[in-house]
N, C-alpha and C. Protein backbone atom coordinates (compact mmCIF):
# COMPACT_ATOMS: atom_id res chain seq x y z
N UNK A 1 51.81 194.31 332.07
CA UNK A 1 52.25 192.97 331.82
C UNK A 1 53.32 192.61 332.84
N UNK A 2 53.05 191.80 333.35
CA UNK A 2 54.28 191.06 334.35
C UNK A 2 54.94 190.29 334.05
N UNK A 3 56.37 189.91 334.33
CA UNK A 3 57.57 189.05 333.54
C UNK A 3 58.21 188.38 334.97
N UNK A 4 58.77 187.26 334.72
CA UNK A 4 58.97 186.33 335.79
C UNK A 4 60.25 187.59 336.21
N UNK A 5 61.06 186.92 337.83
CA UNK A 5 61.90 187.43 338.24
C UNK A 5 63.57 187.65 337.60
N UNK A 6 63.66 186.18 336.98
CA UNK A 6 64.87 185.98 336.02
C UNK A 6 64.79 186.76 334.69
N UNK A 7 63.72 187.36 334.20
CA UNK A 7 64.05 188.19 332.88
C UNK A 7 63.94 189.61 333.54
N UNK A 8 62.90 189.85 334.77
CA UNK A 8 63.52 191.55 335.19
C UNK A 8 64.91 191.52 335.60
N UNK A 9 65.49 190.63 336.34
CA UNK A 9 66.69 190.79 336.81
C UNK A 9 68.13 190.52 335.80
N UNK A 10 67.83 190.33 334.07
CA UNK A 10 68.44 190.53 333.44
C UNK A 10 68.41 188.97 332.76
N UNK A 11 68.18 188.12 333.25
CA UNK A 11 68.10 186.65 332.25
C UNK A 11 69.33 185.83 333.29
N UNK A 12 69.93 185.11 332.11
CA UNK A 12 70.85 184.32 332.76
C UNK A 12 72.55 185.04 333.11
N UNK A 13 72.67 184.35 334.06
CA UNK A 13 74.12 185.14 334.63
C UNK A 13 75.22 185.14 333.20
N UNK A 14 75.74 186.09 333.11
CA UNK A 14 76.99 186.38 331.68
C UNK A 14 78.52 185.72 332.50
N UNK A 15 79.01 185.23 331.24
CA UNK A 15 80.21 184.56 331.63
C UNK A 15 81.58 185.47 331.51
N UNK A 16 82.66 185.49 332.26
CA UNK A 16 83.41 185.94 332.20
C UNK A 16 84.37 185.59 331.00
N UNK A 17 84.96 186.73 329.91
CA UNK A 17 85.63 186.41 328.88
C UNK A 17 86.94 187.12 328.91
N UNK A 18 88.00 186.38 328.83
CA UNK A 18 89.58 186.43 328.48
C UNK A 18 89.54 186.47 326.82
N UNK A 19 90.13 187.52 326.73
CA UNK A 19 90.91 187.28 324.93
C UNK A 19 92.28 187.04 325.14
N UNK A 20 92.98 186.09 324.82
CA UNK A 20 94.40 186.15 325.11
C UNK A 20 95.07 187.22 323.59
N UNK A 21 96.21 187.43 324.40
CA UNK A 21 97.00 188.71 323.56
C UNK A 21 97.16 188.08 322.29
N UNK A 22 97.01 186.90 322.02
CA UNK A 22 97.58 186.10 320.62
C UNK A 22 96.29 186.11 319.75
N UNK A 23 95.10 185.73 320.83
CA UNK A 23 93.94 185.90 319.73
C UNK A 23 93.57 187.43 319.49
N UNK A 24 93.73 187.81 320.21
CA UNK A 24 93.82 189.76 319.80
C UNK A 24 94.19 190.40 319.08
N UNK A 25 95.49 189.84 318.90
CA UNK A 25 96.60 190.61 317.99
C UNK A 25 95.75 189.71 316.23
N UNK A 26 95.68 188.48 316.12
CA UNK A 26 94.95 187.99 315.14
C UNK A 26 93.67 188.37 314.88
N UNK A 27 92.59 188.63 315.73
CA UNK A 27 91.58 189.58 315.41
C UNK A 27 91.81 191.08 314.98
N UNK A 28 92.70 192.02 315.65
CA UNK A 28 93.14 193.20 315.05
C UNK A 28 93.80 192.84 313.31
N UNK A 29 94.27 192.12 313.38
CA UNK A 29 94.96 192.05 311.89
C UNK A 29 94.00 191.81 311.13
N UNK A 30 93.03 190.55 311.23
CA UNK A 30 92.38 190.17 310.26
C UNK A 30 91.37 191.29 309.96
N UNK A 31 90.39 191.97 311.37
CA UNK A 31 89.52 193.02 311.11
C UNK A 31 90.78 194.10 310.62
N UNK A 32 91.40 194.74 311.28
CA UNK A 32 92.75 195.44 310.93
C UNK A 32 92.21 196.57 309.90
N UNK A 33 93.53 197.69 309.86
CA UNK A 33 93.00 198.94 308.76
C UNK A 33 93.68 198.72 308.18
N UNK A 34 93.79 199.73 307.07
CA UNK A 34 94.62 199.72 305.80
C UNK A 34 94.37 198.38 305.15
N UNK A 35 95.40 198.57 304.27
CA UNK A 35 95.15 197.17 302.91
C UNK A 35 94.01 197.08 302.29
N UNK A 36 93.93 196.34 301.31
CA UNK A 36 92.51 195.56 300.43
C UNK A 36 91.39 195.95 300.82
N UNK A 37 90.58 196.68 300.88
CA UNK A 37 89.07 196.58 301.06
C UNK A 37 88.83 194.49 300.68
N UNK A 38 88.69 193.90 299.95
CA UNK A 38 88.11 193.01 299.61
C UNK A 38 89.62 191.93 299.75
N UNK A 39 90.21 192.05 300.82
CA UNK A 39 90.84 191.12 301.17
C UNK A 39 90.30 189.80 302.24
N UNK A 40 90.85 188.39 301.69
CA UNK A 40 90.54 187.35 301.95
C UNK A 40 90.49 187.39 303.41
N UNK A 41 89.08 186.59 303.95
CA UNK A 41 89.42 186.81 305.00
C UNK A 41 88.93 187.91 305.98
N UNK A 42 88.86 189.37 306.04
CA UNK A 42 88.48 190.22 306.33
C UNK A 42 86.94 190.49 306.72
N UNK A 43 86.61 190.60 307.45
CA UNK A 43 85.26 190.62 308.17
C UNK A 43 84.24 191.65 307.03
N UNK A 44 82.94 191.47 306.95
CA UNK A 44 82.07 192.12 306.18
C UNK A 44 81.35 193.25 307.16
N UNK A 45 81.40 193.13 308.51
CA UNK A 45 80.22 194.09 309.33
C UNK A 45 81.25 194.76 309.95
N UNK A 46 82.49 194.32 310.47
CA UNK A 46 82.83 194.86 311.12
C UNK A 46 84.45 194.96 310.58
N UNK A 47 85.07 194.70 309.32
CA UNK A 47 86.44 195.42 308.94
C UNK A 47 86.62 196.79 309.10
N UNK A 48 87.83 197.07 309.46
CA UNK A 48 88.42 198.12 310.18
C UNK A 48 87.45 198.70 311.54
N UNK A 49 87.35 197.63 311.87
CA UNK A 49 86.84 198.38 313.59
C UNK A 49 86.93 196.96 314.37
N UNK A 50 88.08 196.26 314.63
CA UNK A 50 88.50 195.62 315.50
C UNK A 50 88.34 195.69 317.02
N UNK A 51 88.08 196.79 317.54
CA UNK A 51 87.71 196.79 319.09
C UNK A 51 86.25 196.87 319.17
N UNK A 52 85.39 196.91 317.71
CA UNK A 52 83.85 196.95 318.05
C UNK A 52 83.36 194.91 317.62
N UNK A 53 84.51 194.42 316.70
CA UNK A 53 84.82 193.09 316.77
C UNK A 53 84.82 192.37 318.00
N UNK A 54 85.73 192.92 318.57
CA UNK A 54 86.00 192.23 319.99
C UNK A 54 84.89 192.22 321.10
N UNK A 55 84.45 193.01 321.26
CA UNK A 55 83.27 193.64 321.68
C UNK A 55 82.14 192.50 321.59
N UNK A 56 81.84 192.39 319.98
CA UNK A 56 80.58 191.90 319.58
C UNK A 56 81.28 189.91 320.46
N UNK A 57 82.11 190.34 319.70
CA UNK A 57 82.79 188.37 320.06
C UNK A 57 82.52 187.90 321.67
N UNK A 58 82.80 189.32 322.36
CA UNK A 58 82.74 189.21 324.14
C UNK A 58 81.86 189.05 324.19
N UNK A 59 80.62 189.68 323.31
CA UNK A 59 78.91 189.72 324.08
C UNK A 59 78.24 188.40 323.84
N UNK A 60 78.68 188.07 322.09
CA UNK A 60 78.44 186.62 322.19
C UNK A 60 78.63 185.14 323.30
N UNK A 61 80.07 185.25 324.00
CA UNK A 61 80.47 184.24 324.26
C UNK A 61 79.99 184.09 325.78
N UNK A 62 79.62 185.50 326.08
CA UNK A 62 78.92 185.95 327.46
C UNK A 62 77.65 185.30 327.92
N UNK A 63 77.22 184.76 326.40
CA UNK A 63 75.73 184.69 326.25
C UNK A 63 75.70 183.37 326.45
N UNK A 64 76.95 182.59 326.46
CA UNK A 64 77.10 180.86 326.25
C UNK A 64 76.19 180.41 325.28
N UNK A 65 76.63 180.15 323.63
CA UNK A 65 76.32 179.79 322.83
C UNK A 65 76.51 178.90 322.70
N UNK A 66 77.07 177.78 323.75
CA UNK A 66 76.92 176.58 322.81
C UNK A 66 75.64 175.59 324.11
N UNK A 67 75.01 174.43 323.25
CA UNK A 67 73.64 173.38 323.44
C UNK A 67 73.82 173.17 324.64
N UNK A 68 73.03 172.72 325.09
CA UNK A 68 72.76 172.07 326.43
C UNK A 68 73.86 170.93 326.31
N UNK A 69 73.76 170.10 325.09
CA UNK A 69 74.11 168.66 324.75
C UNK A 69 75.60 169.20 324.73
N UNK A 70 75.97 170.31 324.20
CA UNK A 70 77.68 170.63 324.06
C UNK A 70 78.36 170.94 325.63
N UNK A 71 76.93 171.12 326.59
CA UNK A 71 77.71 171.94 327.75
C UNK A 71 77.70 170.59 328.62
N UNK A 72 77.42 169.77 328.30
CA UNK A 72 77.31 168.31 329.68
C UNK A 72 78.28 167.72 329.01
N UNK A 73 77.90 167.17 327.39
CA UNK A 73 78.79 165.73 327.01
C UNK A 73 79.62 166.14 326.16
N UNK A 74 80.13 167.68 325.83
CA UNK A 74 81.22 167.93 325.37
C UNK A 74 82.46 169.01 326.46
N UNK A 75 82.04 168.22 327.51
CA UNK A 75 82.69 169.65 328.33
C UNK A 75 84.10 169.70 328.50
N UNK A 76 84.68 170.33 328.51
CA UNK A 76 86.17 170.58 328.75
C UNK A 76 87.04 170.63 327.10
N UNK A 77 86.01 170.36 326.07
CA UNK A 77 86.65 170.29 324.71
C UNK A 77 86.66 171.46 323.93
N UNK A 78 87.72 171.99 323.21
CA UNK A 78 87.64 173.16 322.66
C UNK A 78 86.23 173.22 321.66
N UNK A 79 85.71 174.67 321.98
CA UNK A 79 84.37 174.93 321.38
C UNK A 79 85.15 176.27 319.99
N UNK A 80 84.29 176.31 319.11
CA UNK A 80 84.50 176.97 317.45
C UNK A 80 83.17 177.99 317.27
N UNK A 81 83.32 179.27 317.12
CA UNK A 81 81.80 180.00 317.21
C UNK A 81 82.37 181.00 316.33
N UNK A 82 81.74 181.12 315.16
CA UNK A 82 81.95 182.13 314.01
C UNK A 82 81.45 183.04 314.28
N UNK A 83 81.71 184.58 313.79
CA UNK A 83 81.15 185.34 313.57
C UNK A 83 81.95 186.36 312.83
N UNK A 84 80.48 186.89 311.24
CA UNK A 84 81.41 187.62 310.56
C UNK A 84 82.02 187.52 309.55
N UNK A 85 82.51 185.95 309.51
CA UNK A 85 83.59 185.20 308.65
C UNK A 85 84.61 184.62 309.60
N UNK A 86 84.55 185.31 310.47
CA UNK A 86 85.79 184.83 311.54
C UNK A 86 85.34 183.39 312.36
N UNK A 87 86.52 183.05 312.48
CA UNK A 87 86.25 181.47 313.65
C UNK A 87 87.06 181.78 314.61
N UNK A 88 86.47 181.80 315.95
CA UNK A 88 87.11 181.59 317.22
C UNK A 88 87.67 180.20 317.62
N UNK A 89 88.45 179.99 318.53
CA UNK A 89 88.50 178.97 319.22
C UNK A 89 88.54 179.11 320.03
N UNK A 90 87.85 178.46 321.40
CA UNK A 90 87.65 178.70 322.62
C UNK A 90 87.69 177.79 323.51
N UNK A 91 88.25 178.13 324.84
CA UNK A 91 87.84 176.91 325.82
C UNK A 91 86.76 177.34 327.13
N UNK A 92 85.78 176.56 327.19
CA UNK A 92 84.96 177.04 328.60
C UNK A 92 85.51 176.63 329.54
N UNK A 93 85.71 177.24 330.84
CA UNK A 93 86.33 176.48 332.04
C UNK A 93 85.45 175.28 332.45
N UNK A 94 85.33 174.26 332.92
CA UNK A 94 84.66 173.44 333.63
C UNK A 94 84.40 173.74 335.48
N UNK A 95 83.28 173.96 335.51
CA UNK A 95 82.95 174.46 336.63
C UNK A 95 82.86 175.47 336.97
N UNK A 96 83.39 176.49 335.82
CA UNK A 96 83.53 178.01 336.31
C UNK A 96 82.69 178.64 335.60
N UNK A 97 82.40 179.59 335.55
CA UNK A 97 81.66 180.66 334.38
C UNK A 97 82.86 181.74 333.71
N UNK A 98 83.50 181.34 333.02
CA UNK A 98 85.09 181.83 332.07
C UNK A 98 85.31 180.76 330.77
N UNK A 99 85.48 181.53 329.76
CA UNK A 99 85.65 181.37 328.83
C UNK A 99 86.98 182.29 328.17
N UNK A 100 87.93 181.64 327.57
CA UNK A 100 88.73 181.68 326.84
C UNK A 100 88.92 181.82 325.60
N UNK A 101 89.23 182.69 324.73
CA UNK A 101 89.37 183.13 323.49
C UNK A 101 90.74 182.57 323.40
N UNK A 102 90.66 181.59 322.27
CA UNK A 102 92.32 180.72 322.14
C UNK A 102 93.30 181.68 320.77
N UNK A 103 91.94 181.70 319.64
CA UNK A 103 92.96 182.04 318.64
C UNK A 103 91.33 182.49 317.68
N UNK A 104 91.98 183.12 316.53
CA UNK A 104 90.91 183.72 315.74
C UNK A 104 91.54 184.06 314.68
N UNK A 105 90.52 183.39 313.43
CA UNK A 105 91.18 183.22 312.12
C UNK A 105 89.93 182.91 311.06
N UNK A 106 90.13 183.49 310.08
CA UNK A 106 89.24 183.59 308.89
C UNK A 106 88.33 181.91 308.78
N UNK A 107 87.30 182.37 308.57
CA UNK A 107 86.70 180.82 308.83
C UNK A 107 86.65 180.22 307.51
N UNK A 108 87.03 179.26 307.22
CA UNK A 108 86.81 177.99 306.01
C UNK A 108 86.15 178.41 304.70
N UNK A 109 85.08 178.50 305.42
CA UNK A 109 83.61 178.45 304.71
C UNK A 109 82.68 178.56 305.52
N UNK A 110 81.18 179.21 304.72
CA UNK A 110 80.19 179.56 305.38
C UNK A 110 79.41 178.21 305.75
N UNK A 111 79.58 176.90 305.52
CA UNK A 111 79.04 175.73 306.05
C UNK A 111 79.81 174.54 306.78
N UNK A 112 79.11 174.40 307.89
CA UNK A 112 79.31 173.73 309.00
C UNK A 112 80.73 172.58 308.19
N UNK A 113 81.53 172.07 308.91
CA UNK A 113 82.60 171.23 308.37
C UNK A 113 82.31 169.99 309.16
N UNK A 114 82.22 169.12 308.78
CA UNK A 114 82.00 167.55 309.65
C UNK A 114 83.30 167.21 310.47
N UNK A 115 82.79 166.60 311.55
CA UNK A 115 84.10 166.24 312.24
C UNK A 115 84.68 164.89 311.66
N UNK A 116 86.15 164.80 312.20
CA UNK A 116 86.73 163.60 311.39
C UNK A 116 85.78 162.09 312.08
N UNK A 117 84.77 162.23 313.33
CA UNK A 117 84.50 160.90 313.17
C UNK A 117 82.75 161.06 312.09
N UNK A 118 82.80 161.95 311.64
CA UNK A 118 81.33 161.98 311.11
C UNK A 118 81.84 161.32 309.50
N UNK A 119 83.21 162.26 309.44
CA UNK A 119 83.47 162.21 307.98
C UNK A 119 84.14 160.16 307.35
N UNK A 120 84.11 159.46 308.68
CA UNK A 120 84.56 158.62 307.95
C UNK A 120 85.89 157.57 308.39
């Protein structure tokens, strides 16, 4: 079976990812050891293993998860990508292939939240 040149040569180019020390230190805590097994907040796949967290969060954001429609007519605006329970916040560079890990914190809820111009 033969496969075009872009999937032998690995697919699409991966983006470069920064965690800043602030969203780090908040991902270590929240995944974090000790305390509560069933504390609020706390990741289900990956509590107490924070550097396999980080990991998974890098491979995601590598992958550029967000729409076509988010990468033209939302560009330069902070992007939100759960995983886990957790919510990132992120910024993509414009023009670059880098992405920014802003901050990371227990997410809401498991359903999408409307933005304030949807809500009204």
């Amino acid at each position: 079976m033969r496969a075009p040149d872009w999937v032998a040569q690995g697919g699409t180019p991966r983006l470069r990812v920064a965690v800043r020390e602030e969203a780090r230190a908040q991902l270590r805590q929240l995944a974090g050891g000790g305390g509560d097994d069933d504390a609020a907040g706390r990741p289900r796949f990956f509590g107490g293993a924070p550097e396999q967290l980080e990991a998974a969060l890098v491979q995601l954001l590598q992958a550029d998860p967000r729409s076509v429609y988010r990468k033209h007519k939302c560009a330069g605006q902070e992007y939100r990508v759960r995983l886990d329970g957790l919510e990132a916040r992120c910024a993509f560079a414009d023009g670059e292939d880098a992405v920014d890990v802003l901050a990371v914190a227990a997410a809401e809820s498991e359903t999408t939240c409307m933005s304030e111009e949807e809500d009204g």
